[in-house]
Protein backbone atom coordinates (compact mmCIF):
# COMPACT_ATOMS: atom_id res chain seq x y z
CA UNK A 1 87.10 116.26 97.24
CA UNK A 2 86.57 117.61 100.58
CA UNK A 3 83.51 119.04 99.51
CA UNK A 4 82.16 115.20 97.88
CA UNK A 5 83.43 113.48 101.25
CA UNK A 6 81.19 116.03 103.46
CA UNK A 7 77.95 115.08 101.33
CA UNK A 8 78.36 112.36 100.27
CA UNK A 9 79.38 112.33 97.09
CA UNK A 10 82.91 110.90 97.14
CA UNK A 11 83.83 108.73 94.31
CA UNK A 12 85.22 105.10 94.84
CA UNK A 13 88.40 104.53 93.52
CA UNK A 14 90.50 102.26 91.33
CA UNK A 15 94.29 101.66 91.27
CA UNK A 16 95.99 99.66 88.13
CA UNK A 17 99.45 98.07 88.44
CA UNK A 18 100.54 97.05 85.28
CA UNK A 19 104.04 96.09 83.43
CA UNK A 20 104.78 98.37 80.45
CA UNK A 21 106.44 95.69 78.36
CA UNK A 22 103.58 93.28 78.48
CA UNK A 23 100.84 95.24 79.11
CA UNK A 24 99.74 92.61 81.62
CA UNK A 25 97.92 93.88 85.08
CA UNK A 26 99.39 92.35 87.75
CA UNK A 27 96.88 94.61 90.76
CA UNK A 28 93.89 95.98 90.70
CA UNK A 29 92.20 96.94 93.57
CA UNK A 30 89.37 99.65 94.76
CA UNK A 31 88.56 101.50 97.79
CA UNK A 32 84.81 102.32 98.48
CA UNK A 33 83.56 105.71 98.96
CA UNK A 34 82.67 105.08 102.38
CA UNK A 35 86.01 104.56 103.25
CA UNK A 36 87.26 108.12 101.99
CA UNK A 37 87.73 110.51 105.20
CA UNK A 38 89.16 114.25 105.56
CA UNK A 39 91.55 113.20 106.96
CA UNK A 40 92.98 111.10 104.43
CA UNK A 41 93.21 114.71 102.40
CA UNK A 42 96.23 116.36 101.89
CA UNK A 43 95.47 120.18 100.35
CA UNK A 44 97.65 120.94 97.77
CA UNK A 45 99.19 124.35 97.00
CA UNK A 46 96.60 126.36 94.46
CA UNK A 47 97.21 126.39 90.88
CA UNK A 48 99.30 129.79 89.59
CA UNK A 49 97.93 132.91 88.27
CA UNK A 50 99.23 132.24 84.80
CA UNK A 51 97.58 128.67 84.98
CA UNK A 52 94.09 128.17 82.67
CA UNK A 53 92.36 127.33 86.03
CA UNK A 54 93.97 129.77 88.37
CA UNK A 55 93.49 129.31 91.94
CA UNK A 56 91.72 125.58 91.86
CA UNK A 57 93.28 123.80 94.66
CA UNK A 58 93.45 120.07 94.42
CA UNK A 59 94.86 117.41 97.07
CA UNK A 60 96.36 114.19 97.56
CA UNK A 61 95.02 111.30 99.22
CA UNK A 62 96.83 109.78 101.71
CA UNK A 63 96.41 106.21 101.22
CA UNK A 64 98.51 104.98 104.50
CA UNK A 65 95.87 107.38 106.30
CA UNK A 66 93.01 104.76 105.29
CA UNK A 67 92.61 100.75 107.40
CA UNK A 68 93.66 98.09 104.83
CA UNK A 69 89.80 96.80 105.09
CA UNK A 70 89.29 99.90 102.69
CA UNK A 71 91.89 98.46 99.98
CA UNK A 72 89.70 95.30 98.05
CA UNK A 73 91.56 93.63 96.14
CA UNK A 74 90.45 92.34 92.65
CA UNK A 75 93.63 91.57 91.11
CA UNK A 76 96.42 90.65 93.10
CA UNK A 77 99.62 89.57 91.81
CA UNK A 78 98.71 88.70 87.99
CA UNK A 79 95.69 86.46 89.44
CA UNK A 80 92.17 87.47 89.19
CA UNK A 81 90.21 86.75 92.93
CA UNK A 82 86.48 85.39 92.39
CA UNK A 83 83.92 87.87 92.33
CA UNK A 84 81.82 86.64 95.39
CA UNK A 85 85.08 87.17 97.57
CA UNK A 86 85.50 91.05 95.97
CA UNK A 87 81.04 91.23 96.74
CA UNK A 88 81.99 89.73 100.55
CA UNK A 89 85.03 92.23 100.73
CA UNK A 90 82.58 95.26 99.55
CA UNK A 91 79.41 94.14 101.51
CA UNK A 92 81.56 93.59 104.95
CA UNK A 93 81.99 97.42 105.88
CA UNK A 94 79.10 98.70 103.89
CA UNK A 95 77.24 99.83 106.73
CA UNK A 96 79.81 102.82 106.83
CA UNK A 97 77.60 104.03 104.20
CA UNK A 98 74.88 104.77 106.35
CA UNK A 99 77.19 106.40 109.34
CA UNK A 100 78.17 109.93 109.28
CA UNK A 101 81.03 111.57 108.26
CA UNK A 102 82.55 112.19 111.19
CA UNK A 103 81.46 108.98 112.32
CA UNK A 104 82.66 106.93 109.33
CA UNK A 105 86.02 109.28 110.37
CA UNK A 106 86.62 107.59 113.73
CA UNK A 107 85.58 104.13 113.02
CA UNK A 108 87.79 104.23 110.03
CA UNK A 109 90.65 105.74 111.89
CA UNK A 110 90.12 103.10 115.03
CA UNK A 111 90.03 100.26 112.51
CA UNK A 112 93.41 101.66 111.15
CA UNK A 113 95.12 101.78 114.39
CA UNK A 114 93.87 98.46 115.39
CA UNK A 115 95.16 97.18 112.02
CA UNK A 116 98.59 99.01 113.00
CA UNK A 117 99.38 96.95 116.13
CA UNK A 118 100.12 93.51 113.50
CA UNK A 119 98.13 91.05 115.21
CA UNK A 120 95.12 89.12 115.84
CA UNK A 121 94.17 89.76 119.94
CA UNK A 122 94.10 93.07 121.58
CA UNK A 123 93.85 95.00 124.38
CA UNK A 124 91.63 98.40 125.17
CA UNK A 125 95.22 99.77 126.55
CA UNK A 126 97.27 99.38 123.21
CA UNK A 127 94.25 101.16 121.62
CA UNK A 128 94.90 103.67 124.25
CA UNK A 129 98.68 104.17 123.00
CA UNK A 130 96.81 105.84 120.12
CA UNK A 131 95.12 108.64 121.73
CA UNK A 132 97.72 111.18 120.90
CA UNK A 133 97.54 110.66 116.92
CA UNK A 134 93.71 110.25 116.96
CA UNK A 135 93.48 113.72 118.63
CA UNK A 136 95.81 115.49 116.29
CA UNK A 137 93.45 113.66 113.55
CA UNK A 138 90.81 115.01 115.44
CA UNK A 139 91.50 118.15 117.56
CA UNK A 140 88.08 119.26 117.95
CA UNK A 141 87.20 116.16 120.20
CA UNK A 142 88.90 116.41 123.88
CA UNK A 143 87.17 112.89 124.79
CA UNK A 144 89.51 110.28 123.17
CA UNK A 145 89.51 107.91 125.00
CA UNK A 146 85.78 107.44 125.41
CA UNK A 147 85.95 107.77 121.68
CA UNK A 148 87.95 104.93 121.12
CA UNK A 149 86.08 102.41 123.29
CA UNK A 150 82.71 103.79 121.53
CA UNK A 151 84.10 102.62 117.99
CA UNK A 152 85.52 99.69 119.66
CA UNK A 153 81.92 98.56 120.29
CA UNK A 154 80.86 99.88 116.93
CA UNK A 155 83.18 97.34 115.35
CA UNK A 156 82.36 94.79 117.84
CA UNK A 157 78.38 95.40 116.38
CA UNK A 158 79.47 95.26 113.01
CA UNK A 159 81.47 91.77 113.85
CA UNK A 160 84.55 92.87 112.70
CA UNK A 161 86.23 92.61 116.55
CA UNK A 162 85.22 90.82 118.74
CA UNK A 163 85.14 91.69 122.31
CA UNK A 164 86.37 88.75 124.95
CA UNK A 165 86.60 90.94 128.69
CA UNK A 166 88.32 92.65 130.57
CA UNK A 167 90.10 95.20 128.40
CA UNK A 168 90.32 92.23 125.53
CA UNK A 169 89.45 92.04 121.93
CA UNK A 170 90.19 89.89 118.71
CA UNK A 171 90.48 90.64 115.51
CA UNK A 172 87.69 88.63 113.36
CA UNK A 173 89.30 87.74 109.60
């Protein structure tokens, strides 16, 4: 998976709630390629000598290590949302696609942090109360902070924030 994520080649995702009596789905929901990052990999411990396919080493993927914006829901709750809205959900933070991987790593882990603090306006200094996970996330980086305010504007570009001065930012639905 690491190796897919590095060029490229990540899959996208479904995940099926269902009930077992009924059969029914009650969620369905996807998460784009582009939203797949290292470091939403966990490595897992490699298979057993006696195993058929000794030594493969698989992971997990750490869902709560990915923004919400990456979860689009399809089916939510039994009810079946209209496909332009799923489209609009997909289309919205499509141009991760065309970002790097490390790139699409920092936006995606600024747009989870943001999406952490629970509410609609913001401030550059919250952000900052971050700094200390996004550089065990990434350790090879020693400018954090100037990272942060870089993605900031990256999501301001992409209208997903918007930026209002001095420090100050809002959340665009």
């Amino acid at each position: 998976m690491k190796d897919a994520i590095e060029h490229d080649m990540a899959p996208s995702f479904f995940f099926l709630r269902y009930t077992r009596d009924a059969w029914k789905v009650l969620d369905l929901f996807t998460i784009p390629s582009h939203f797949f990052t290292i470091n939403a990999l966990e490595e897992r411990r490699p298979l057993r000598e006696t195993a058929r396919r000794s030594g493969w080493i698989g992971c997990n993927i750490l869902l709560d290590r990915l923004p919400p914006d990456g979860w689009i829901e399809i089916i939510k709750d039994g009810s079946v949302r209209s496909p332009g809205a799923v489209r609009d959900e997909w289309r919205r933070f499509s141009f991760l696609r065309e970002s790097t991987v490390t790139s699409r790593g920092w936006t995606s882990d600024v747009l989870r942090c943001v999406r952490k603090l629970g509410k609609s306006e913001f401030t550059l200094k919250e952000m900052y109360g971050f700094e200390e996970e996004l550089g065990e996330l990434h350790p090879k980086n020693r400018h954090i902070r100037p990272k942060i305010r870089q993605q900031l504007q990256v999501l301001r570009d992409q209208r997903v924030v918007r930026f209002v001065g001095r420090g100050s930012y809002i959340l665009r639905q």
